[in-house]
C-alpha atoms as a PDB file:
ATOM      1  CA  UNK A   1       7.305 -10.578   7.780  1.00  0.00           C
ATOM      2  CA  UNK A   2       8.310  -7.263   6.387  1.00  0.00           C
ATOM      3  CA  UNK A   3      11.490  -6.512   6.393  1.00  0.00           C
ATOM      4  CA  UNK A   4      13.645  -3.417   6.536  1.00  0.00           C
ATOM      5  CA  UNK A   5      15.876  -3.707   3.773  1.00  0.00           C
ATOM      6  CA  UNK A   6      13.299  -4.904   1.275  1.00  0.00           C
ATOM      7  CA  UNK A   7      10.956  -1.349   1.717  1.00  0.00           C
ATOM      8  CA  UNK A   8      14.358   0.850   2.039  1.00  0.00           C
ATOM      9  CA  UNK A   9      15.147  -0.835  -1.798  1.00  0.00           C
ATOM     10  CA  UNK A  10      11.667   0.230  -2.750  1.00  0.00           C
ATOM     11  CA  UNK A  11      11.737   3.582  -1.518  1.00  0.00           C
ATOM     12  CA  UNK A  12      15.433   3.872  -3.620  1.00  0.00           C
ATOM     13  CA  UNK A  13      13.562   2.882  -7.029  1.00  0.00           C
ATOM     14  CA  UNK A  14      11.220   5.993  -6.297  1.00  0.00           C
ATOM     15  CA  UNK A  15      13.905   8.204  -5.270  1.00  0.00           C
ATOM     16  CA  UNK A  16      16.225   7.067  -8.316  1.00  0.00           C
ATOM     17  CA  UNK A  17      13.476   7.881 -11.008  1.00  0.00           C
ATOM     18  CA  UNK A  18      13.608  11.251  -8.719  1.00  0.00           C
ATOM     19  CA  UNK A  19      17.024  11.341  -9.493  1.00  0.00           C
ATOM     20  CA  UNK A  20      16.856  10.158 -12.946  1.00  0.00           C
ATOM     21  CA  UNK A  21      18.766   7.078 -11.884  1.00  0.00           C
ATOM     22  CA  UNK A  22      21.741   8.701  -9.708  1.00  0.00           C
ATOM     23  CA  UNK A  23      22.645   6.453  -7.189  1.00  0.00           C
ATOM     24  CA  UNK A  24      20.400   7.532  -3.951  1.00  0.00           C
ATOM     25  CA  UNK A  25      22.768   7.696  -0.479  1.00  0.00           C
ATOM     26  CA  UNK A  26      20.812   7.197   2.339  1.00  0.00           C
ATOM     27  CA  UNK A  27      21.393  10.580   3.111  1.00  0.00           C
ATOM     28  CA  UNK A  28      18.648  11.102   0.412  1.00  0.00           C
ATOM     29  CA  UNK A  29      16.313   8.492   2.186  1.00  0.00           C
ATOM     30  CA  UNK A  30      16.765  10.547   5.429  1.00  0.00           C
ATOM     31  CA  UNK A  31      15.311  13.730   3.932  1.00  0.00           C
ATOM     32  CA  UNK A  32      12.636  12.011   1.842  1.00  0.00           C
ATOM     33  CA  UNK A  33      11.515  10.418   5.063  1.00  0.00           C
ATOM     34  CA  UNK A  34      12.091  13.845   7.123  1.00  0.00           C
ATOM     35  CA  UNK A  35      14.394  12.174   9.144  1.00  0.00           C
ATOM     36  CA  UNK A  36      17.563  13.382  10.550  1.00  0.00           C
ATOM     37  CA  UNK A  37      20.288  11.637   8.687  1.00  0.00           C
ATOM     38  CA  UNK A  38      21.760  10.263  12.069  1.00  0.00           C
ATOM     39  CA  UNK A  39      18.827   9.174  13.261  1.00  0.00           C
ATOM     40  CA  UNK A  40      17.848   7.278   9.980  1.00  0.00           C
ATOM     41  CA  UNK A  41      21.681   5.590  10.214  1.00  0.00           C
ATOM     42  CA  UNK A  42      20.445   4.638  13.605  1.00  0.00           C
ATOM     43  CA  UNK A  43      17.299   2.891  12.518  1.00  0.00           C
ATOM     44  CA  UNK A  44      19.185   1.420   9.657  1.00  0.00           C
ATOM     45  CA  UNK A  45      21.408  -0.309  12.112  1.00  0.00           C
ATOM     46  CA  UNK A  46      18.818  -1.047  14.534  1.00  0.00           C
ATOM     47  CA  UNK A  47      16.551  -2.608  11.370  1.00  0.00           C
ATOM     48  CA  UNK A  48      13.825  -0.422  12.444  1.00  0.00           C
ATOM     49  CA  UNK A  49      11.280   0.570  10.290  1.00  0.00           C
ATOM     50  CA  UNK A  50       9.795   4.487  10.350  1.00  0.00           C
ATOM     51  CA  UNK A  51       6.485   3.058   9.961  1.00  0.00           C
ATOM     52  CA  UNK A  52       5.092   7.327  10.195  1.00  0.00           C
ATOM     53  CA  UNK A  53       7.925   9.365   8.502  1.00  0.00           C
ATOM     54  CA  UNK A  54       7.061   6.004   5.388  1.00  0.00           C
ATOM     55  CA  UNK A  55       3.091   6.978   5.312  1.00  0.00           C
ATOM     56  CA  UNK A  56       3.561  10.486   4.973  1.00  0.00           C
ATOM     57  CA  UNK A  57       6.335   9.666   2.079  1.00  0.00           C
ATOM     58  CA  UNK A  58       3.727   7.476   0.558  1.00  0.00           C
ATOM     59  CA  UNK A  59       1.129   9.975   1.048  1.00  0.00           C
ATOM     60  CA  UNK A  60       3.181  12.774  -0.763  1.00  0.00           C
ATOM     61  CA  UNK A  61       4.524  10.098  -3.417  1.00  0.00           C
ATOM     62  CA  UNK A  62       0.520   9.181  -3.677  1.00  0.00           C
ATOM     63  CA  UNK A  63       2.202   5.282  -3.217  1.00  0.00           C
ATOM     64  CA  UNK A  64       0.357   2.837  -2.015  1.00  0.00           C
ATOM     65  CA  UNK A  65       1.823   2.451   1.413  1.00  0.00           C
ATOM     66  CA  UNK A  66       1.181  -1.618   1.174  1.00  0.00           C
ATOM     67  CA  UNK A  67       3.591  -1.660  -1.844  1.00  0.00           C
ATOM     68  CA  UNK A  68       6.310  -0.434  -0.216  1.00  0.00           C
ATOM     69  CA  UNK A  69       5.320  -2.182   3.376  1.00  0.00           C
ATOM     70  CA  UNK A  70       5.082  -5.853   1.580  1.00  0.00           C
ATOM     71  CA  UNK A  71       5.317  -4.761  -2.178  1.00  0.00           C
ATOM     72  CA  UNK A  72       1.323  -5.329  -2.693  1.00  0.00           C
ATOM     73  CA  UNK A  73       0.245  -4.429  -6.032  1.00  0.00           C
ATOM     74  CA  UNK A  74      -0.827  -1.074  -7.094  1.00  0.00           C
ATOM     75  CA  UNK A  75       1.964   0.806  -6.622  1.00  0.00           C
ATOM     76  CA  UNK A  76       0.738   4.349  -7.163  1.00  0.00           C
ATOM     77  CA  UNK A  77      -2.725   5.481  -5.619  1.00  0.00           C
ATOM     78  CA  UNK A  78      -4.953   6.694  -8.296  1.00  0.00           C
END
């Protein structure tokens, strides 16, 4: 089962090296995901996943989308 909190920790370790390891609010997952902040803290509570605004994050990231979906090795695209 894939589970919400599991690809949002994922997504964080991208978006720390980003960062260069400042913590990342998930007002920075929001606008990596092009979502409104409100409507991410929605989702959040809700445990749904953004199964579009995560492909075109993994598409612009060049992640494989199954590594951050069920953590599937390779994690970059080549």
């Amino acid at each position: 089962m894939i589970h919400f909190d599991e690809i949002i920790q994922r997504i964080k370790e991208i978006l720390s090296k980003e960062k260069q390891h400042a913590k990342v609010l998930d007002k920075d997952i929001a606008l990596a995901l092009k979502l409104n902040p409100q409507y991410y803290a929605v989702m959040k509570k809700r445990k749904k996943i953004p199964y579009e605004a995560i492909s075109h994050f993994s598409a612009s990231q060049k992640l494989n989308m199954n590594w951050l979906l069920i953590a599937q090795k390779p994690k970059y695209l080549k």
